[in-house]
PDB file of N, CA and C in Angstrom:
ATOM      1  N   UNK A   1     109.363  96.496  94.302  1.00  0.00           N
ATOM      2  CA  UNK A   1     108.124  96.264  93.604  1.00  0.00           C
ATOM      3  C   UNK A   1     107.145  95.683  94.623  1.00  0.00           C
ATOM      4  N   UNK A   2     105.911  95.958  94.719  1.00  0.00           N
ATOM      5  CA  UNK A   2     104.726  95.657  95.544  1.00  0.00           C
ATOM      6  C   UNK A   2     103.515  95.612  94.718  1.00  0.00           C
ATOM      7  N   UNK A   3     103.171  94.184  94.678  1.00  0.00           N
ATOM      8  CA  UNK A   3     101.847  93.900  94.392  1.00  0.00           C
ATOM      9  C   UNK A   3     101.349  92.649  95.465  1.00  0.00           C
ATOM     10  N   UNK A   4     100.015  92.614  95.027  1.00  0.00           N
ATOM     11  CA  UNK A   4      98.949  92.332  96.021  1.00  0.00           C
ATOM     12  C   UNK A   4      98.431  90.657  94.983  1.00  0.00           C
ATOM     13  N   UNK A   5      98.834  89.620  96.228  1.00  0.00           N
ATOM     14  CA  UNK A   5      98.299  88.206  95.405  1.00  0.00           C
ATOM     15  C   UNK A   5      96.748  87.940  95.905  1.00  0.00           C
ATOM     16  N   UNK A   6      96.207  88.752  97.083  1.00  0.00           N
ATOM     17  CA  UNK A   6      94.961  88.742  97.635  1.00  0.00           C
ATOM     18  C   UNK A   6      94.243  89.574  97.734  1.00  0.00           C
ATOM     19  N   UNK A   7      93.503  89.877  98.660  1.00  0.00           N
ATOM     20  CA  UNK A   7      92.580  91.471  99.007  1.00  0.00           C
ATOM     21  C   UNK A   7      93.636  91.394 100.249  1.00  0.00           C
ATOM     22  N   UNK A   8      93.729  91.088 100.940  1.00  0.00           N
ATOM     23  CA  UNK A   8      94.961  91.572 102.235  1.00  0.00           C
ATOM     24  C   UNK A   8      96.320  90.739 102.462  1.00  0.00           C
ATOM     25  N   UNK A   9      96.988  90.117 101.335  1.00  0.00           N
ATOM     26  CA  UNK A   9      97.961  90.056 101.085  1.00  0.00           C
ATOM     27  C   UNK A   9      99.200  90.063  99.740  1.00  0.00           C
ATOM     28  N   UNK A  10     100.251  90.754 100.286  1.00  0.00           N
ATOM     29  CA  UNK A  10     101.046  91.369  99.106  1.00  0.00           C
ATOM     30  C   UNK A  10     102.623  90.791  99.149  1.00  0.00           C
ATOM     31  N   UNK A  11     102.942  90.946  98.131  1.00  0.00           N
ATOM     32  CA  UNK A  11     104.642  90.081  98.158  1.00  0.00           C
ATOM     33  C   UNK A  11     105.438  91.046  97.531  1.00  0.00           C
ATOM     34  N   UNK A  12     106.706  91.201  98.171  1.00  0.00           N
ATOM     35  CA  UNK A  12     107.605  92.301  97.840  1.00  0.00           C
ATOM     36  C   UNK A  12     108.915  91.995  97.807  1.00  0.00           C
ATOM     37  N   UNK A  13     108.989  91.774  96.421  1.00  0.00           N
ATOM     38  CA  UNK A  13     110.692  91.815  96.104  1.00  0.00           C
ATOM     39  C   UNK A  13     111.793  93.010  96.277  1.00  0.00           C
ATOM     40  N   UNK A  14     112.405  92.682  96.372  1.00  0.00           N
ATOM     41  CA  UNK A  14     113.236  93.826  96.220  1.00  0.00           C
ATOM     42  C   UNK A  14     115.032  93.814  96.329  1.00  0.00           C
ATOM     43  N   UNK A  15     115.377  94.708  95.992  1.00  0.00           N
ATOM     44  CA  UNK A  15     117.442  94.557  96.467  1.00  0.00           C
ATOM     45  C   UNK A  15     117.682  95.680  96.551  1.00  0.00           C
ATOM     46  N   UNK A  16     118.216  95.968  97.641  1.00  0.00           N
ATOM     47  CA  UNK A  16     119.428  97.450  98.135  1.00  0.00           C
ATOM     48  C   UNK A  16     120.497  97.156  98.539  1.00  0.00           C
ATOM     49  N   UNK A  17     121.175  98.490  98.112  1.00  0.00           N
ATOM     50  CA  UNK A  17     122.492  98.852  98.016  1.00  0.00           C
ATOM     51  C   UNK A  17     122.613  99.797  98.601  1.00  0.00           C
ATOM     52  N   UNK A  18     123.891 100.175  99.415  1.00  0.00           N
ATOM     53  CA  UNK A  18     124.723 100.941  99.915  1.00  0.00           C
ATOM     54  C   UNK A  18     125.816 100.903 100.633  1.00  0.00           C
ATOM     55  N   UNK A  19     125.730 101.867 101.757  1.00  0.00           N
ATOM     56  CA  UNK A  19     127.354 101.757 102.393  1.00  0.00           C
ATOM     57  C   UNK A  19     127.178 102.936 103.561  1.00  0.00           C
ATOM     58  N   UNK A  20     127.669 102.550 104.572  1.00  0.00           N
ATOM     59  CA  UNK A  20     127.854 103.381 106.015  1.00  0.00           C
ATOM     60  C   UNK A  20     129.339 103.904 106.117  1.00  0.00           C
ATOM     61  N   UNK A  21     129.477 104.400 106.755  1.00  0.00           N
ATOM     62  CA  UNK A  21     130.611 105.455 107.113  1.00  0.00           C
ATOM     63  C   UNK A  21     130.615 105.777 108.536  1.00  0.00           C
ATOM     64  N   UNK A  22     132.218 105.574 108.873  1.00  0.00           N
ATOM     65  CA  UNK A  22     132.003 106.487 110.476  1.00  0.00           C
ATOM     66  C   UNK A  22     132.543 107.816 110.367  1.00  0.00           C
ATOM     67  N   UNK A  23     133.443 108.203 109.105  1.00  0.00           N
ATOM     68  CA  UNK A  23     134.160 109.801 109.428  1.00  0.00           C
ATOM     69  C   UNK A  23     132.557 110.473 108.317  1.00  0.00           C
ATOM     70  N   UNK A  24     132.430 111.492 108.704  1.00  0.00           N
ATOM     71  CA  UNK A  24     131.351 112.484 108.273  1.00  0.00           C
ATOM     72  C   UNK A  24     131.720 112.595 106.164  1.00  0.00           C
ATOM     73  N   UNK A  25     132.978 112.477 106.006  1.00  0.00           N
ATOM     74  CA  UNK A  25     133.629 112.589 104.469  1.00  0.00           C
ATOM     75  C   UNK A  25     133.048 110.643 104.268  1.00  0.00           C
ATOM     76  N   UNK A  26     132.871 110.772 103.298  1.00  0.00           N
ATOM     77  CA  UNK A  26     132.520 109.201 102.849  1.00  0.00           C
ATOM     78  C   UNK A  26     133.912 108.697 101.864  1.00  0.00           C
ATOM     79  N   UNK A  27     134.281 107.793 102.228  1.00  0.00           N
ATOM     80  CA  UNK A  27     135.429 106.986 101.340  1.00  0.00           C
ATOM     81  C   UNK A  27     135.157 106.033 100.241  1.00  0.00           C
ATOM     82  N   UNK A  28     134.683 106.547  98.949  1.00  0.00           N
ATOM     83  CA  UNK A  28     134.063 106.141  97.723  1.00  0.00           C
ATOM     84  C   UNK A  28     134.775 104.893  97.202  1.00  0.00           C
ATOM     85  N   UNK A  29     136.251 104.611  97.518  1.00  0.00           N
ATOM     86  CA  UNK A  29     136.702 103.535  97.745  1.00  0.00           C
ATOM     87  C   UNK A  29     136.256 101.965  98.068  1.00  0.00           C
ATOM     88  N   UNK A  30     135.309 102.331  99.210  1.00  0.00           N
ATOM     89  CA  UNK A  30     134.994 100.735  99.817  1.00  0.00           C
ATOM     90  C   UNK A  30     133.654 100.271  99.050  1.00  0.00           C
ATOM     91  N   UNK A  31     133.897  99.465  98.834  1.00  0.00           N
ATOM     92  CA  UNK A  31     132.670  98.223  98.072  1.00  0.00           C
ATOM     93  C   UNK A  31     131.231  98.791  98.084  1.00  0.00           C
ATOM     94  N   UNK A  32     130.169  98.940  98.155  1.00  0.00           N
ATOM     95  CA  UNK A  32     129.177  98.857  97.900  1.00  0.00           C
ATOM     96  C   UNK A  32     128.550  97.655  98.414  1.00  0.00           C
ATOM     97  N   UNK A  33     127.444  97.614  99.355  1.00  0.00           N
ATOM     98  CA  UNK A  33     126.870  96.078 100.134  1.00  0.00           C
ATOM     99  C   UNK A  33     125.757  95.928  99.083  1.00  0.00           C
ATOM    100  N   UNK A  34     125.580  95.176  98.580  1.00  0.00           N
ATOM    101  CA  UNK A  34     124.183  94.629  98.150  1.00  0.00           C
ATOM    102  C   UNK A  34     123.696  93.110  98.900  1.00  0.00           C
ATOM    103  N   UNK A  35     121.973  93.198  98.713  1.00  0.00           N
ATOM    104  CA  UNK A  35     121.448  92.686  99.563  1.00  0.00           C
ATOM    105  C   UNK A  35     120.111  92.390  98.477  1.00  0.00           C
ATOM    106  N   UNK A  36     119.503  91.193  98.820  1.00  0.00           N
ATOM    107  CA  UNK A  36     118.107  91.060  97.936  1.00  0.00           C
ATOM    108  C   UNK A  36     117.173  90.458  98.961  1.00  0.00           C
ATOM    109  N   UNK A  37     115.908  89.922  98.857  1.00  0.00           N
ATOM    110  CA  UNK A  37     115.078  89.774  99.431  1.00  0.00           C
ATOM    111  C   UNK A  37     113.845  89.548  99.106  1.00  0.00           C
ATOM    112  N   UNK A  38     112.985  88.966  99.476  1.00  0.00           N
ATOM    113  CA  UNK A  38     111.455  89.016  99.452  1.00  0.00           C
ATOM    114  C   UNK A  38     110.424  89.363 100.890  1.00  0.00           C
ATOM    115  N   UNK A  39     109.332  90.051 100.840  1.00  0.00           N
ATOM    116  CA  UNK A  39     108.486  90.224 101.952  1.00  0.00           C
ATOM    117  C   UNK A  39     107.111  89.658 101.627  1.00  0.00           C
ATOM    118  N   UNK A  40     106.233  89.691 102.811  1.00  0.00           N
ATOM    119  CA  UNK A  40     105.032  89.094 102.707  1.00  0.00           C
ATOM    120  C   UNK A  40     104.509  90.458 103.743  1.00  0.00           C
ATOM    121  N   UNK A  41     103.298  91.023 102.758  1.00  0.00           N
ATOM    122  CA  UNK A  41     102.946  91.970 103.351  1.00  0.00           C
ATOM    123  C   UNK A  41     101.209  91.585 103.967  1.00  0.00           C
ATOM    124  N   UNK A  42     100.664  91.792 104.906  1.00  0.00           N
ATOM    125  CA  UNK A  42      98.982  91.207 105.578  1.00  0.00           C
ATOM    126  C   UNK A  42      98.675  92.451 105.802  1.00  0.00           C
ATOM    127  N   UNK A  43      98.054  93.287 104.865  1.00  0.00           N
ATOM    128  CA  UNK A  43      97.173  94.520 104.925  1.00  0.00           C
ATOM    129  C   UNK A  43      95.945  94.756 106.444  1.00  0.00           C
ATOM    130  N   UNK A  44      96.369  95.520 107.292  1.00  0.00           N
ATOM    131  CA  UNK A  44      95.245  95.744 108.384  1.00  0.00           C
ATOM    132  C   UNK A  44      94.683  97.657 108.280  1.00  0.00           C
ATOM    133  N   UNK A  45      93.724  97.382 109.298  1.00  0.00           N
ATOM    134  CA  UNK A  45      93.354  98.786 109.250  1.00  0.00           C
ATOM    135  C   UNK A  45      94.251  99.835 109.421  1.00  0.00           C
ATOM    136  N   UNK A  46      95.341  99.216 110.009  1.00  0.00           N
ATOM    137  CA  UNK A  46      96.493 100.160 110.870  1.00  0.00           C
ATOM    138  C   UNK A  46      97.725 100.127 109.863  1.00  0.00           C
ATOM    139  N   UNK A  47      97.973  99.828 109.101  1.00  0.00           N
ATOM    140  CA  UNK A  47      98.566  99.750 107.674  1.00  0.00           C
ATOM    141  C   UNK A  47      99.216  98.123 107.679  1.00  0.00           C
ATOM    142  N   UNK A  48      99.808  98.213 106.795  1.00  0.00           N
ATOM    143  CA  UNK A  48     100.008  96.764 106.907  1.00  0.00           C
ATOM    144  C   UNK A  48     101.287  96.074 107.491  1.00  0.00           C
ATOM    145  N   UNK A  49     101.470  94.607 107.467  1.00  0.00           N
ATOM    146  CA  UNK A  49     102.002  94.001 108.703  1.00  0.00           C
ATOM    147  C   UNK A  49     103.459  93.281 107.740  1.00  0.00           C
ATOM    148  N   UNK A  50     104.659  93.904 108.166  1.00  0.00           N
ATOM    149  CA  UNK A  50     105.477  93.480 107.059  1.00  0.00           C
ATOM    150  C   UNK A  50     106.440  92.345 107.678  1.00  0.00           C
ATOM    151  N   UNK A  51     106.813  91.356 106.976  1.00  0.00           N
ATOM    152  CA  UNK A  51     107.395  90.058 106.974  1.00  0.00           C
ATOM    153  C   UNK A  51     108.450  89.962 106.197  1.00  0.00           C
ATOM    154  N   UNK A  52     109.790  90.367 106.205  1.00  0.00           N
ATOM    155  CA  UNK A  52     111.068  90.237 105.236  1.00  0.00           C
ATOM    156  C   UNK A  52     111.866  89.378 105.524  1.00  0.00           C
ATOM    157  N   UNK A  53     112.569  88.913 104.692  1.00  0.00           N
ATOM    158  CA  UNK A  53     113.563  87.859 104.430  1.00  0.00           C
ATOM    159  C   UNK A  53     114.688  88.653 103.772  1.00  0.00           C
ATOM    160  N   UNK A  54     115.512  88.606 104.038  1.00  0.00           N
ATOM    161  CA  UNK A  54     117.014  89.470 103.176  1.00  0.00           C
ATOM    162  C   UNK A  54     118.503  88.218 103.385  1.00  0.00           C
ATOM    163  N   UNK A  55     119.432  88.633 102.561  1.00  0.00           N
ATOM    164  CA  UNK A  55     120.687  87.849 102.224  1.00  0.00           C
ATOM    165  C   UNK A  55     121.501  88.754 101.734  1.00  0.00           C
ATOM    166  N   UNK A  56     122.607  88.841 101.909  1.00  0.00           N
ATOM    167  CA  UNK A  56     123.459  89.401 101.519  1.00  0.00           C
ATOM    168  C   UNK A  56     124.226  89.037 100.227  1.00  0.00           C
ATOM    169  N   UNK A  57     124.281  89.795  98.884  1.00  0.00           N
ATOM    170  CA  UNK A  57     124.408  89.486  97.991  1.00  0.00           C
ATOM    171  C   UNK A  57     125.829  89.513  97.918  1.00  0.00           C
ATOM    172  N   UNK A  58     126.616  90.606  98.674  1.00  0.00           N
ATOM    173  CA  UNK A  58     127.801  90.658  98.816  1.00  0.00           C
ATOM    174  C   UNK A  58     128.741  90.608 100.176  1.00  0.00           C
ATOM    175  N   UNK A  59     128.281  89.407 100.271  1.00  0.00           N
ATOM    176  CA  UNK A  59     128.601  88.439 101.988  1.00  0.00           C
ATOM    177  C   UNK A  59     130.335  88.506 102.162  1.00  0.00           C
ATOM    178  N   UNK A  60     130.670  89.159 102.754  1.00  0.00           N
ATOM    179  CA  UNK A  60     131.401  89.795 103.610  1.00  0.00           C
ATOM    180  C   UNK A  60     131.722  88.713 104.968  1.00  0.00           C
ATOM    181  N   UNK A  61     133.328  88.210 105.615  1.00  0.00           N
ATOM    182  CA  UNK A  61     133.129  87.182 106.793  1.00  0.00           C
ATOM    183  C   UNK A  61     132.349  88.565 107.825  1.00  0.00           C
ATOM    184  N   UNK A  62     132.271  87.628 108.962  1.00  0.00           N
ATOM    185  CA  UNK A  62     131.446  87.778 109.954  1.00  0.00           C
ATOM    186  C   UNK A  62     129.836  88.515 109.596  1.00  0.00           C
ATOM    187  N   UNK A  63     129.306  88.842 108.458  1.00  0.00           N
ATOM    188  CA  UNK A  63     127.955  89.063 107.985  1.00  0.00           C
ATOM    189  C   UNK A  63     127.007  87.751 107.817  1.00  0.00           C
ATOM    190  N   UNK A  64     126.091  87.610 108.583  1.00  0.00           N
ATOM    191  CA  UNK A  64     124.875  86.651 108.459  1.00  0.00           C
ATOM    192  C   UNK A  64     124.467  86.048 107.249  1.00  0.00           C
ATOM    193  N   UNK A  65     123.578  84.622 107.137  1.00  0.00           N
ATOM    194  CA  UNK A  65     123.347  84.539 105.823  1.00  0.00           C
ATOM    195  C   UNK A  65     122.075  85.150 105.600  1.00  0.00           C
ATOM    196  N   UNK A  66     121.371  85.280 106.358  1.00  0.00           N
ATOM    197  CA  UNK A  66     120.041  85.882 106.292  1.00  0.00           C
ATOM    198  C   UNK A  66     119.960  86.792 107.205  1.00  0.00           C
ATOM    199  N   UNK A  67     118.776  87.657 106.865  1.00  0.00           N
ATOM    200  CA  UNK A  67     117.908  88.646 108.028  1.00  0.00           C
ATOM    201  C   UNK A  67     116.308  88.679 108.209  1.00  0.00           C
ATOM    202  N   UNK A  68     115.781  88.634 109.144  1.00  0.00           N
ATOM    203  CA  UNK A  68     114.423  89.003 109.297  1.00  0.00           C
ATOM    204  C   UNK A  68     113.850  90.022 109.699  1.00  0.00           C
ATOM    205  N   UNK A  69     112.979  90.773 109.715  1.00  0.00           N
ATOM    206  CA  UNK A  69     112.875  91.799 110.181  1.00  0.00           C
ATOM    207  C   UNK A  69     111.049  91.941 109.763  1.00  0.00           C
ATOM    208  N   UNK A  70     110.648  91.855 110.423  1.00  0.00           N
ATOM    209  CA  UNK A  70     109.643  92.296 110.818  1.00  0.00           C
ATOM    210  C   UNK A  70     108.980  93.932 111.260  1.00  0.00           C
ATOM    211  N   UNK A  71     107.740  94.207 111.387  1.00  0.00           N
ATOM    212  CA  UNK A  71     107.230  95.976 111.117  1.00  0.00           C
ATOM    213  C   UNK A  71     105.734  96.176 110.929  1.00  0.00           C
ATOM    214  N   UNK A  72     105.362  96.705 111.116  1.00  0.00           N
ATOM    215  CA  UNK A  72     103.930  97.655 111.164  1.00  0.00           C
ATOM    216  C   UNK A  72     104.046  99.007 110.303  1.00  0.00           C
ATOM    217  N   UNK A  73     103.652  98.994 109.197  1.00  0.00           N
ATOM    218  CA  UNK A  73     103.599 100.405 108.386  1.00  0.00           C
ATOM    219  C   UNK A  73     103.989 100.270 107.442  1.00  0.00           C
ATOM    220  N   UNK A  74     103.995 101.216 106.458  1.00  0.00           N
ATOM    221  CA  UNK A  74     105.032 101.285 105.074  1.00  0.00           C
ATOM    222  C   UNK A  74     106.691 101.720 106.014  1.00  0.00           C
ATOM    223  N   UNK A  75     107.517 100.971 104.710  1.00  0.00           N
ATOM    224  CA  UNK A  75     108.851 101.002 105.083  1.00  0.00           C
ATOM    225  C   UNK A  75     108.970 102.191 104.492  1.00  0.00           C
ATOM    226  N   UNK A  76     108.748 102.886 103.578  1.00  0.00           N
ATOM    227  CA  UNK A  76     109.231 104.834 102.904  1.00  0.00           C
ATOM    228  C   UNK A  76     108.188 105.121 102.290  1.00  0.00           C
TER     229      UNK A  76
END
């Protein structure tokens, strides 16, 4: 979800899910990762300037408690 709390700034919730694979057949078996988050988006001429925060909803050992990630553009 993306809405706009200013004229050039926007806050973006959101949570994804999925799952990676190394053999080309996917093994429907393993868990499903979920992940949630919020962003802070600063609208420029060049599209806008994205600021995320993420956690892992389904924290796994050796997985981080957070992520940042930073970007220039729409994410899709």
């Amino acid at each position: 979800m993306r809405f706009r709390v200013a004229k050039n700034i926007g806050l973006v919730p959101f949570i994804d899910a999925g799952s990676a694979y190394e053999d080309p057949i996917p093994d429907f078996s393993e868990k499903i990762r979920v992940g949630a988050g919020v962003g802070l988006r600063y609208y420029t001429p060049l599209g806008p300037l994205r600021l995320d925060v993420a956690t892992p909803l389904t924290r796994q050992e050796g997985d981080p408690t957070f992520a940042l990630y930073v970007g220039l553009g729409q994410a899709f």
